[in-house]
Protein backbone atom coordinates (compact mmCIF):
# COMPACT_ATOMS: atom_id res chain seq x y z
CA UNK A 1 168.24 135.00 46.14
CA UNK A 2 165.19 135.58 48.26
CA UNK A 3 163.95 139.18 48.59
CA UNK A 4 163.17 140.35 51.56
CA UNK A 5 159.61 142.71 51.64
CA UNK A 6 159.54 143.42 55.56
CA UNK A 7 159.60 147.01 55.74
CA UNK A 8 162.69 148.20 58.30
CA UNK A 9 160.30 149.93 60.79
CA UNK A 10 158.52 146.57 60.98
CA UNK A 11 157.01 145.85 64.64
CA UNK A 12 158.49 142.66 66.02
CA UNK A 13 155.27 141.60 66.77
CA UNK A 14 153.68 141.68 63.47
CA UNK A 15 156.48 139.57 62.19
CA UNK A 16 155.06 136.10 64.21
CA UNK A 17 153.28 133.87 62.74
CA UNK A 18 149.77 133.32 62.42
CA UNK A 19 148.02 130.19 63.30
CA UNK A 20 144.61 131.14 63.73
CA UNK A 21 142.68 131.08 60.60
CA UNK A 22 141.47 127.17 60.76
CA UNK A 23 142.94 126.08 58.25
CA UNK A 24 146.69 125.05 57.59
CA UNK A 25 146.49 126.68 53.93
CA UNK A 26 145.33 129.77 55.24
CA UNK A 27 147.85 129.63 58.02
CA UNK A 28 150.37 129.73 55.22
CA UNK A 29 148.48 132.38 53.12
CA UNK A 30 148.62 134.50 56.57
CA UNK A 31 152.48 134.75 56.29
CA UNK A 32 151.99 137.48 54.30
CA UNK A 33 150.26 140.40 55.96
CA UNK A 34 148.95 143.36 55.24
CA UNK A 35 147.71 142.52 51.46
CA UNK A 36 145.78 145.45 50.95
CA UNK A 37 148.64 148.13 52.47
CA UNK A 38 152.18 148.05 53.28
CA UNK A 39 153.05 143.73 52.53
CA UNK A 40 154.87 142.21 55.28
CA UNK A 41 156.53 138.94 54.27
CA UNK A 42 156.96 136.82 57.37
CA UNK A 43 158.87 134.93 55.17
CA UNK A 44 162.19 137.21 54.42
CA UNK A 45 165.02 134.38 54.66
CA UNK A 46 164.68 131.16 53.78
CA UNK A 47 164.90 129.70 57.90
CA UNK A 48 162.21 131.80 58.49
CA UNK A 49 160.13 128.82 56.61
CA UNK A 50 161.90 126.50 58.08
CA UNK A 51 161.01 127.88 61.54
CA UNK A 52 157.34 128.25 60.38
CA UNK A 53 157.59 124.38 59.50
CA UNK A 54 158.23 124.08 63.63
CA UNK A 55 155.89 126.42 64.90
CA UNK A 56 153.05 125.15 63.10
CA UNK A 57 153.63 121.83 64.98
CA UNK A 58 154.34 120.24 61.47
CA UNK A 59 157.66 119.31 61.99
CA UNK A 60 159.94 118.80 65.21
CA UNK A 61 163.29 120.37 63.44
CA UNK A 62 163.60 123.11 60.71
CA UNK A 63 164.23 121.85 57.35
CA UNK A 64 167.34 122.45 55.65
CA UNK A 65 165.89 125.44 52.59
CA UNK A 66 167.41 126.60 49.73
CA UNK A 67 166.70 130.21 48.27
CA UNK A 68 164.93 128.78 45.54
CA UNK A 69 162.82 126.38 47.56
CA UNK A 70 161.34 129.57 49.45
CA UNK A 71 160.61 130.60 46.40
CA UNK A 72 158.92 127.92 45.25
CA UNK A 73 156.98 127.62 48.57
CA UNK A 74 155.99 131.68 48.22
CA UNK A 75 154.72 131.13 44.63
CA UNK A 76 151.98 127.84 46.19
CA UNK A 77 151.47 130.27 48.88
CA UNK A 78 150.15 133.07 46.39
CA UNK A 79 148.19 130.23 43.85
CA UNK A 80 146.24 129.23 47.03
CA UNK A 81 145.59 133.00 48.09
CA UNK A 82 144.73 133.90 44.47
CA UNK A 83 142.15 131.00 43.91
CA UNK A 84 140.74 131.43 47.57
CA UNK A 85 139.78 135.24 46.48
CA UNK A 86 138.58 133.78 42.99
CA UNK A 87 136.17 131.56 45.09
CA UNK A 88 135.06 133.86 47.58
CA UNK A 89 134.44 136.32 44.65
CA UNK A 90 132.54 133.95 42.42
CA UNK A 91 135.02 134.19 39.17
CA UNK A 92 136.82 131.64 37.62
CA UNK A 93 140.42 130.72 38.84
CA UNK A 94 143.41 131.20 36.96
CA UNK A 95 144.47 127.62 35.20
CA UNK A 96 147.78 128.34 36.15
CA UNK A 97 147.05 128.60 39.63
CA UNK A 98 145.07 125.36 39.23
CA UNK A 99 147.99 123.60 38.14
CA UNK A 100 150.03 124.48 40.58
CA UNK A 101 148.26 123.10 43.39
CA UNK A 102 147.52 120.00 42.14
CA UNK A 103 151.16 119.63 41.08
CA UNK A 104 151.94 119.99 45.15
CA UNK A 105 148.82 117.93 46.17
CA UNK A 106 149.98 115.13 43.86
CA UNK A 107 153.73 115.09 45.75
CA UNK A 108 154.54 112.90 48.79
CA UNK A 109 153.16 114.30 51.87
CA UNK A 110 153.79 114.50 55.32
CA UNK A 111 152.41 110.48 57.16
CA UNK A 112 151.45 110.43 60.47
CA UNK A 113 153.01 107.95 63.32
CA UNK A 114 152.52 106.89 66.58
CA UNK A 115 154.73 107.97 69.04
CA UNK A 116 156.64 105.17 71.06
CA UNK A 117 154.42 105.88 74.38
CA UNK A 118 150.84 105.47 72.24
CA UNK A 119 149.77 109.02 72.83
CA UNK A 120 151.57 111.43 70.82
CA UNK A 121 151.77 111.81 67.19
CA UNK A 122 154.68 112.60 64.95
CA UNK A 123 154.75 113.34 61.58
CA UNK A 124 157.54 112.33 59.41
CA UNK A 125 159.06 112.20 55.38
CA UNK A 126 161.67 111.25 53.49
CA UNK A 127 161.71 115.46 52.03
CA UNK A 128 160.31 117.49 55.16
CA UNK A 129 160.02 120.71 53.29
CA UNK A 130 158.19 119.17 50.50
CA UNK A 131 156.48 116.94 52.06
CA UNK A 132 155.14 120.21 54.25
CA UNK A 133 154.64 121.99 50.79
CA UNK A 134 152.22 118.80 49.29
CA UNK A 135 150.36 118.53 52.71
CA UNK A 136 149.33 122.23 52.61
CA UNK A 137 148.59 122.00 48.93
CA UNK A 138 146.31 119.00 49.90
CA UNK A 139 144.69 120.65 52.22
CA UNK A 140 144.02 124.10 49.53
CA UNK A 141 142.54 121.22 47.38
CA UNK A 142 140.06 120.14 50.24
CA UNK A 143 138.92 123.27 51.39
CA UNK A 144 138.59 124.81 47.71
CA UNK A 145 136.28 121.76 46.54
CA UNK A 146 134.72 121.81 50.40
CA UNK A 147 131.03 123.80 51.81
CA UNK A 148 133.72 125.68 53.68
CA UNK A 149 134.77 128.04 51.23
CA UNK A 150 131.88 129.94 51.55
CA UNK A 151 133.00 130.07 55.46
CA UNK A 152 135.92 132.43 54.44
CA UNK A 153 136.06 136.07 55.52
CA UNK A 154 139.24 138.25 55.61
CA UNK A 155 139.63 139.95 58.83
CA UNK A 156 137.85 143.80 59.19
CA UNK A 157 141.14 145.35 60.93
CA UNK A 158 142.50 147.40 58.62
CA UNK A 159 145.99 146.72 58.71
CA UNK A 160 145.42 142.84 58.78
CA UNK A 161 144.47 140.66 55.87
CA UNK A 162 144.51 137.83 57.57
CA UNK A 163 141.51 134.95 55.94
CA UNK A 164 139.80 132.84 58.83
CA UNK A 165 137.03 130.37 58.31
CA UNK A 166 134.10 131.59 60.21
CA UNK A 167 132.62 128.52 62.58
CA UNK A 168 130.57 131.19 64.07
CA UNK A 169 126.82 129.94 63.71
CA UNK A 170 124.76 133.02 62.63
CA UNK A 171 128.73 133.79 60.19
CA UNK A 172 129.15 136.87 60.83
CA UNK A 173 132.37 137.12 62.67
CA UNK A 174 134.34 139.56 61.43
CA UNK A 175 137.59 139.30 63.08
CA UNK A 176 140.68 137.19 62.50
CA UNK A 177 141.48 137.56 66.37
CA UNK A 178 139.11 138.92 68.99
CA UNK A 179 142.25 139.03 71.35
CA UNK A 180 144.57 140.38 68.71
CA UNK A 181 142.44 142.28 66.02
CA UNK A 182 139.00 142.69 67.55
CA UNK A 183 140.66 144.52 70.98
CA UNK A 184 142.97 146.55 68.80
CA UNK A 185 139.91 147.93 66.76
CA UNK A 186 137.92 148.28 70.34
CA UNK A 187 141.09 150.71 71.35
CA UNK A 188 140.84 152.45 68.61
CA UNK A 189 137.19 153.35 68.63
CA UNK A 190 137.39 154.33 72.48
CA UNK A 191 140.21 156.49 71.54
CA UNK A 192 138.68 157.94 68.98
CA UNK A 193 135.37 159.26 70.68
CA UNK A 194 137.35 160.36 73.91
CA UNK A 195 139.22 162.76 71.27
CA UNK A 196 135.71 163.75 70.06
CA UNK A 197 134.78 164.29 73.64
CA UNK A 198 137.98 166.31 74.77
CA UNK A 199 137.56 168.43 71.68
CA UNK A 200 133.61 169.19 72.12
CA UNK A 201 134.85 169.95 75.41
């Protein structure tokens, strides 16, 4: 049975989904949050991945998942979050890890199709979940063996451990969000020196 992490006093908000890192792998790495503090799995139940599956524009209905499928989709999630921090910390990657992945890359994955009217794309498989699972494994293999990995920050906000590839040209962006992280860290600065300037006062 799949265990759920989300502590009870969790803010709705910080339960949805995060689609903002450029990259589909990292999308899936960001449905865990807060890595370095209290872990929030977005993740709990196994229709939360099958809603994640929808909102990421992947598929058009939730897959059917099974307990253990979640947890085979939350162990890939970790491999490609482990050997991401391996790469961005120049050490060698676990060969289990390794393994992993490729098993998932190597599975059928997710084929585009036209829609009827020429203009909008669909993507469709035999085994939607798995098919899902091998496409983001794919796309770990890509960016791990790509010049983007050296693109990858995690974002500054403290409570967010969100990893975004930085398309910023001089790459030094340092948050996840500007809207979401970079204002909350903005509030929190200009709170913090008007309590410094009510207390000098």
């Amino acid at each position: 049975m799949a265990t759920n992490t989300t502590p009870a006093d969790t803010n709705p908000v910080d339960l949805t989904f995060r689609f903002d890192s450029g990259r589909l792998c990292l999308n899936v790495v960001a449905s865990v949050g807060g890595r370095s503090k209290e872990r929030l799995e977005r993740w709990p139940e196994p229709e939360d991945l099958g809603r994640w599956c929808v909102e990421s524009g992947l598929l058009e209905e939730a897959p059917s998942v099974t307990s253990s499928e979640l947890v085979a989709a939350r162990a890939l999630r970790e491999a490609i979050y482990r050997l991401v921090q391996a790469a961005r910390e120049e050490r060698q990657a676990a060969h289990e890890d390794i393994s992993l992945l490729n098993e998932w890359a190597a599975r059928a994955s997710l084929v585009p199709e036209l829609a009827p009217n020429g203009r909008h794309l669909f993507w469709r498989a035999e085994a939607p979940l798995q098919a899902v699972l091998a496409s983001v494994a794919r796309d770990a293999v890509d960016l791990m063996a790509g010049e983007l990995i050296g693109r990858i920050r995690e974002c500054a906000e403290d409570s967010c451990s969100v990893l975004f590839i930085d398309a910023s040209r001089p790459g030094k962006r340092r948050w996840c969000s500007m809207n979401r992280c970079g204002n909350r860290v903005k509030k929190q600065a200009f709170r913090k020196r008007q309590r410094a300037a009510e207390a000098s006062t």
